[in-house]
N, C-alpha and C. Protein backbone atom coordinates (compact mmCIF):
# COMPACT_ATOMS: atom_id res chain seq x y z
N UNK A 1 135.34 112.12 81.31
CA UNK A 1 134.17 111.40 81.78
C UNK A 1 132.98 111.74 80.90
N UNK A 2 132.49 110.55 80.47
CA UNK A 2 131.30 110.80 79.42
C UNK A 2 129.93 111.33 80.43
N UNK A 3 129.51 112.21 80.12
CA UNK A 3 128.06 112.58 80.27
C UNK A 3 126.87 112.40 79.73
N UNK A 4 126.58 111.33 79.18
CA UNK A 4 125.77 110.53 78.78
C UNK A 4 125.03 110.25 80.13
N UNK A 5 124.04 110.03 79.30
CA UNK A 5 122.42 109.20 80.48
C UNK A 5 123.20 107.75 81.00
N UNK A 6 122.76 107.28 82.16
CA UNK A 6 122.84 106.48 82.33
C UNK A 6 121.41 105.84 82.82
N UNK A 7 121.59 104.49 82.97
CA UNK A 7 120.39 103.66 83.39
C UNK A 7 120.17 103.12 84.61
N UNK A 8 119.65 103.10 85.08
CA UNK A 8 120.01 102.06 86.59
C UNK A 8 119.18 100.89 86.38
N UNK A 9 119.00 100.11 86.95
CA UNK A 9 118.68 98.87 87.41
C UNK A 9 116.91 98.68 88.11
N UNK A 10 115.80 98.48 87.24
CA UNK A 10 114.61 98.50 88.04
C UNK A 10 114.72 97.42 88.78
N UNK A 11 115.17 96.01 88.69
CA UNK A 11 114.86 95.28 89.64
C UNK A 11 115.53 95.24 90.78
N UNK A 12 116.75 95.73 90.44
CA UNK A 12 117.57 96.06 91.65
C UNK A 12 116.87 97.29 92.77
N UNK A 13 116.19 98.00 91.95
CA UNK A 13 115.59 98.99 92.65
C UNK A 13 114.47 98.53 93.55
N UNK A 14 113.64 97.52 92.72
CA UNK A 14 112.71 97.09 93.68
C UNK A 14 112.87 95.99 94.50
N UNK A 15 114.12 95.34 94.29
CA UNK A 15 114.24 94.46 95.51
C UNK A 15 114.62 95.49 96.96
N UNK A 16 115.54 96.83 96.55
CA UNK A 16 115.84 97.77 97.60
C UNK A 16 114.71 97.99 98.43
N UNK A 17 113.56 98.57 97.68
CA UNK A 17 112.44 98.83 98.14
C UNK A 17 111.92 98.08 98.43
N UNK A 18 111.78 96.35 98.32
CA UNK A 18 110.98 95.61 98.98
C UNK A 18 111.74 95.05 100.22
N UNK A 19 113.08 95.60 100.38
CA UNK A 19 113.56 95.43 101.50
C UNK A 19 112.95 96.52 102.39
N UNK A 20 112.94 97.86 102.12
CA UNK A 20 112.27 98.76 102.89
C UNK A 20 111.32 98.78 103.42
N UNK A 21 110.00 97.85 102.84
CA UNK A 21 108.80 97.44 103.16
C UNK A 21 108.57 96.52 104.27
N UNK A 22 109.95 95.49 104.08
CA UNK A 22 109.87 94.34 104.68
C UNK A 22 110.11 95.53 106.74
N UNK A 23 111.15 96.42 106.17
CA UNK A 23 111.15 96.92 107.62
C UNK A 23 110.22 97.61 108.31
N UNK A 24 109.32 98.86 107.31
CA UNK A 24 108.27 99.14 107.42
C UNK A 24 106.75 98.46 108.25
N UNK A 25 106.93 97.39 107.87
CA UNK A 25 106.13 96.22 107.85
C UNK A 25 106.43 95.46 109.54
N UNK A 26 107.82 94.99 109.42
CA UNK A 26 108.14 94.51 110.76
C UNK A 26 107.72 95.73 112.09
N UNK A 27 108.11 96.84 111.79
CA UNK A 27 108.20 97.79 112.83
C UNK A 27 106.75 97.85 113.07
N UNK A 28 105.76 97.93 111.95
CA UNK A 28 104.35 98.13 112.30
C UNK A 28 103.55 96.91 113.20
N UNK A 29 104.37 95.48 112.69
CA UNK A 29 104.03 94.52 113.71
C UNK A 29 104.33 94.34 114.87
N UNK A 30 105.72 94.62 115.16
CA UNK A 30 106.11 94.53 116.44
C UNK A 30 105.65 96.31 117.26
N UNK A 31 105.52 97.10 117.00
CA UNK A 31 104.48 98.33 117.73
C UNK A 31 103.23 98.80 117.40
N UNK A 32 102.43 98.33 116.41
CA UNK A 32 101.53 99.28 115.90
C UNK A 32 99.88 98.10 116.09
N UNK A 33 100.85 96.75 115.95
CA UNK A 33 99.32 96.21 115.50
C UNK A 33 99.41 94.87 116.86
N UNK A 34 98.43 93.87 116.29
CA UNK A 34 98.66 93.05 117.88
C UNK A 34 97.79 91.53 117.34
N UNK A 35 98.09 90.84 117.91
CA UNK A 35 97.45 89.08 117.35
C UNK A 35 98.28 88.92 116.16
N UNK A 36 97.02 88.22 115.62
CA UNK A 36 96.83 87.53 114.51
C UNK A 36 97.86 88.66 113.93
N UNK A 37 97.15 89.91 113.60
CA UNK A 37 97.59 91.07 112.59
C UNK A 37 99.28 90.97 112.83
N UNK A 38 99.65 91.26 114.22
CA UNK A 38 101.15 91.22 114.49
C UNK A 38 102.01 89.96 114.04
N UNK A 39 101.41 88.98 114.21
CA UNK A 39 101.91 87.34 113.32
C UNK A 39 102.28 88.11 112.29
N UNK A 40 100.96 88.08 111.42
CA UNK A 40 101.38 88.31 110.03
C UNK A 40 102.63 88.86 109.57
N UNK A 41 102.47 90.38 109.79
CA UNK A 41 102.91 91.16 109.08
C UNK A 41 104.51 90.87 110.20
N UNK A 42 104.85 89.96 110.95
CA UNK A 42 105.81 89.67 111.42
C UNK A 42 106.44 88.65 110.41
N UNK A 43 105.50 87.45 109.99
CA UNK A 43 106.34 86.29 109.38
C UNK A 43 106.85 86.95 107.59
N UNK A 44 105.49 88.30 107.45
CA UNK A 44 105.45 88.43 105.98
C UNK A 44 107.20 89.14 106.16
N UNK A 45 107.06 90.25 107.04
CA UNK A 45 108.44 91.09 107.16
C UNK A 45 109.86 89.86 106.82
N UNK A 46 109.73 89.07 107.52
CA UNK A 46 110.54 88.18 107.70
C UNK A 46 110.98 87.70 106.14
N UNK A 47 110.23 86.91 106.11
CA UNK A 47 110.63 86.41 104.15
C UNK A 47 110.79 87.36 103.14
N UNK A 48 109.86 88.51 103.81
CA UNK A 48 110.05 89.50 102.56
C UNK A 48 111.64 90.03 102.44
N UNK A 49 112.22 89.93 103.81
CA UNK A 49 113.62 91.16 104.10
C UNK A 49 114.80 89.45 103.64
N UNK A 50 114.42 88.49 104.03
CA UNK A 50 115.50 87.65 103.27
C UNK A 50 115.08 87.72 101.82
N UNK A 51 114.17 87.65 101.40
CA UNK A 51 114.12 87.43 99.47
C UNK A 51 114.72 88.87 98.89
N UNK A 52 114.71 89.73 99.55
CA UNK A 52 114.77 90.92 99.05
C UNK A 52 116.71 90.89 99.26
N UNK A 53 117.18 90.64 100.13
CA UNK A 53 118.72 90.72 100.19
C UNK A 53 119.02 89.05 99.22
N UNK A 54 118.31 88.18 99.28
CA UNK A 54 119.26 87.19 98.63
C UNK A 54 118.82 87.68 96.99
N UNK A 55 117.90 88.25 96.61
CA UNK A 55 117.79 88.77 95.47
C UNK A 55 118.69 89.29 95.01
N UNK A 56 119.15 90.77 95.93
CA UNK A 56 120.41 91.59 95.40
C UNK A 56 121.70 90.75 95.30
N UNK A 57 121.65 89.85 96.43
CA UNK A 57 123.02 88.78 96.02
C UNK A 57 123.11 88.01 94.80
N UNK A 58 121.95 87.73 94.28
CA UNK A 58 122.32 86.58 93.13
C UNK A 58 122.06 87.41 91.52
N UNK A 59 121.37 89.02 92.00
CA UNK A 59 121.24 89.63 90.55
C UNK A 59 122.05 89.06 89.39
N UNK A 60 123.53 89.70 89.77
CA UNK A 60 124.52 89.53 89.06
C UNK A 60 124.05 87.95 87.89
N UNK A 61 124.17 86.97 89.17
CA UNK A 61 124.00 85.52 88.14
C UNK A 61 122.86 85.17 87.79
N UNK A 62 121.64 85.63 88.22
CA UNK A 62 120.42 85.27 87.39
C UNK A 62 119.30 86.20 87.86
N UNK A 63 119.03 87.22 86.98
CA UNK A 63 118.16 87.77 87.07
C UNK A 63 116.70 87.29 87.40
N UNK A 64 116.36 86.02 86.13
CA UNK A 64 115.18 85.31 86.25
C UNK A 64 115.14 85.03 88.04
N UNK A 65 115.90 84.30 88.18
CA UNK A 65 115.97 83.72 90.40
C UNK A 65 115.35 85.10 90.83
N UNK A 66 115.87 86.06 90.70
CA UNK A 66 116.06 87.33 91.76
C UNK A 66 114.54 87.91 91.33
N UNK A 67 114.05 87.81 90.32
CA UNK A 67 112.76 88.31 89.50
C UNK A 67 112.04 87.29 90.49
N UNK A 68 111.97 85.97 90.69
CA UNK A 68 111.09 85.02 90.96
C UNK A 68 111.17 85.48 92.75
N UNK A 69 112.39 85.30 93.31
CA UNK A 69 112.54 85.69 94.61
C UNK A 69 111.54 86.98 94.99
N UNK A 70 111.66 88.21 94.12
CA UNK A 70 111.35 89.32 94.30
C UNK A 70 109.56 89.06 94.73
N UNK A 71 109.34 88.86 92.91
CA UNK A 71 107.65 88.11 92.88
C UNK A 71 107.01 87.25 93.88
N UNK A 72 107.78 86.17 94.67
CA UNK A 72 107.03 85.31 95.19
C UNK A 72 107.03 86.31 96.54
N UNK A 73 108.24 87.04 96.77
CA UNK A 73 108.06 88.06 97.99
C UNK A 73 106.72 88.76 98.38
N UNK A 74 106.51 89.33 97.07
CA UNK A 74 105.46 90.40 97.13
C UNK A 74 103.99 89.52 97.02
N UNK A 75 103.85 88.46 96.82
CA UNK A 75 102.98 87.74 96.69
C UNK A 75 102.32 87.16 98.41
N UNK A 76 103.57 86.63 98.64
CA UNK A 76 103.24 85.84 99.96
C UNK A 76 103.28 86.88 100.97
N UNK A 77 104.24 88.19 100.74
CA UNK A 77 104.15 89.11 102.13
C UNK A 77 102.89 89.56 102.00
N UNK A 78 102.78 90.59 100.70
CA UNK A 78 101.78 91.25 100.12
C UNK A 78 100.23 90.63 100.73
N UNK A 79 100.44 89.26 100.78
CA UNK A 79 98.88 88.94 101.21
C UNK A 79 98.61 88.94 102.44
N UNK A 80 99.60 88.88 103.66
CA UNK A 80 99.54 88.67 104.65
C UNK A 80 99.75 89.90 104.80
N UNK A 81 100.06 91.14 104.43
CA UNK A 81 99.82 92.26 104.73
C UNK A 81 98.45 92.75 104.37
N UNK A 82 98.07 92.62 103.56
CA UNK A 82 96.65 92.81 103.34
C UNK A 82 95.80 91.91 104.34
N UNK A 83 95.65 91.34 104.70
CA UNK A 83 95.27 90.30 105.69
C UNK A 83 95.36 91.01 107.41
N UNK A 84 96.16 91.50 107.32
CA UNK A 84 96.50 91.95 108.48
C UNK A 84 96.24 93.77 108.92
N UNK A 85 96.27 94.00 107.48
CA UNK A 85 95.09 95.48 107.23
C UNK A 85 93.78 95.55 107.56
N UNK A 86 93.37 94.45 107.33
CA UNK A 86 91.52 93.61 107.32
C UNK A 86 91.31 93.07 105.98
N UNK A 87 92.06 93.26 104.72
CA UNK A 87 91.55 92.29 103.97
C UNK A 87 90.77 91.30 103.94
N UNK A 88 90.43 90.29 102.91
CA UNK A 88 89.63 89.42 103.56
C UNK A 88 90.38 88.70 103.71
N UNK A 89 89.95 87.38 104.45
CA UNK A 89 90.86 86.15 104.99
C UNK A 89 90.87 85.47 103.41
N UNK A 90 90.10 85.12 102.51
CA UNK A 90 90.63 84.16 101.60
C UNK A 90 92.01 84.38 100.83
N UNK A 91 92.29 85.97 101.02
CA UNK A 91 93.96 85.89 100.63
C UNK A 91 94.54 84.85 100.85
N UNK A 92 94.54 84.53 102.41
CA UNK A 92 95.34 83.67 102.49
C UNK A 92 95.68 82.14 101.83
N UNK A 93 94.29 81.41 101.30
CA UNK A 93 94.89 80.92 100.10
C UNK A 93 95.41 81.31 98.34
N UNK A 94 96.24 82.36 98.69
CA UNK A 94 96.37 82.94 97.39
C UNK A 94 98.41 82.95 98.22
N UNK A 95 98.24 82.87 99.63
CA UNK A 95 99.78 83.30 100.04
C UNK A 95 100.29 82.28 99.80
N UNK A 96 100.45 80.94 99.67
CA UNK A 96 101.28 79.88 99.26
C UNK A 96 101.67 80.33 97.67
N UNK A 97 101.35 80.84 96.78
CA UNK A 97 101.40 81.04 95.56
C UNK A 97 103.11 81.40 95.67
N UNK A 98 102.86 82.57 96.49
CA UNK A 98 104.07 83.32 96.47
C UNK A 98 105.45 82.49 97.04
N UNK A 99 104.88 81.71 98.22
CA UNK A 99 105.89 80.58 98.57
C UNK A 99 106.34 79.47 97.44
N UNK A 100 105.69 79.47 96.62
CA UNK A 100 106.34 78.63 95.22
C UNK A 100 106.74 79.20 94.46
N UNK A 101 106.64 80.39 94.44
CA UNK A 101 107.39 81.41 93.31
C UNK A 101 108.99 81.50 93.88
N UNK A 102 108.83 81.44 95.43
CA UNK A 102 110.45 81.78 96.35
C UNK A 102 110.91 80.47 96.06
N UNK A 103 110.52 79.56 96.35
CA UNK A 103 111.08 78.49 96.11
C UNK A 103 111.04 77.95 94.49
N UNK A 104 110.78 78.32 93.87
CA UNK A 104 111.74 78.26 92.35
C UNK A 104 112.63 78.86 92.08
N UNK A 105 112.59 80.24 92.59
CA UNK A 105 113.72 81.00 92.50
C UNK A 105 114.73 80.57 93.11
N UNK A 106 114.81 79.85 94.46
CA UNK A 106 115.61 79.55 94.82
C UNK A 106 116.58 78.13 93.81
N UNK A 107 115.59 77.11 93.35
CA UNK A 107 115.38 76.33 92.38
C UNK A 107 116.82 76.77 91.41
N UNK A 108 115.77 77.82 91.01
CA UNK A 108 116.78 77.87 90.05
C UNK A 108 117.90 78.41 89.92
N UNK A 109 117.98 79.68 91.11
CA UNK A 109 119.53 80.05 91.56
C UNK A 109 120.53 78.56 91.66
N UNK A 110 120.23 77.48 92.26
CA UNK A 110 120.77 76.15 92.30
C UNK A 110 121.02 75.85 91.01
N UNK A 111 120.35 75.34 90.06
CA UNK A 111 120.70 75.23 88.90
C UNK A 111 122.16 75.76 87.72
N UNK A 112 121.74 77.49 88.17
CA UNK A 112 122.57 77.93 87.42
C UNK A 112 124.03 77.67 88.46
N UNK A 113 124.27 77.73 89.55
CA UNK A 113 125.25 77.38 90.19
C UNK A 113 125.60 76.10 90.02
N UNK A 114 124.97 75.38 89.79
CA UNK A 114 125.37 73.84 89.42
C UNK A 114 126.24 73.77 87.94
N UNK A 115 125.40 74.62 87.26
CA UNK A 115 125.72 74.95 86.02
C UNK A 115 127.48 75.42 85.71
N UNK A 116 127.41 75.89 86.47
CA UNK A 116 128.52 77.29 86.80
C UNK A 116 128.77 78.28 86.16
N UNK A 117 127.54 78.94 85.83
CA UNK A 117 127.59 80.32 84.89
C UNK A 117 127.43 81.54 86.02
């Protein structure tokens, strides 16, 4: 067995971790916070914990998808978590951003499956 360095995987790493967040996040909405704040960081948990597992599913076939999935995650949760911290409210037109980033990724996971690579 070679003992050489090995490398791991950053994006794989941070989709792990943005799954962790996504739970982090849910648990703080459903006990910690309340309204509006509990919405949020309920719907952000939500998209964040699917982009973050369909990410790790499609690594393998397209990194770019799983990069875009990841990004639009942290975009659209990210603001509604800040939002729900007290940020200011105009985040929230900055959170659709991230919803078009998920939905290209998804885009283009389709593509390359169409493709069949």
């Amino acid at each position: 067995m070679a003992r050489g360095r090995t490398t791991g995987d950053p994006l794989a790493a941070l989709l792990a971790l943005s799954g962790a967040v996504a739970v982090i996040a849910g648990a703080y909405g459903a006990h910690g916070a309340g309204g509006k704040a509990a919405e949020w960081l309920s719907t952000g948990a939500h998209y964040q914990m699917i982009h973050a597992v369909a990410g790790l599913v499609i690594l393998a076939k397209s990194r770019g998808a799983a990069g875009l999935m990841l990004l639009g995650a942290l975009i659209f949760s990210g603001t509604l978590y800040a939002m729900a911290l007290g940020g200011p409210r105009w985040l929230g037109a900055v959170t659709p951003l991230g919803g078009l980033a998920m939905i290209l990724g998804w885009a283009w996971i389709a593509i390359v499956y169409l493709r069949g690579r």
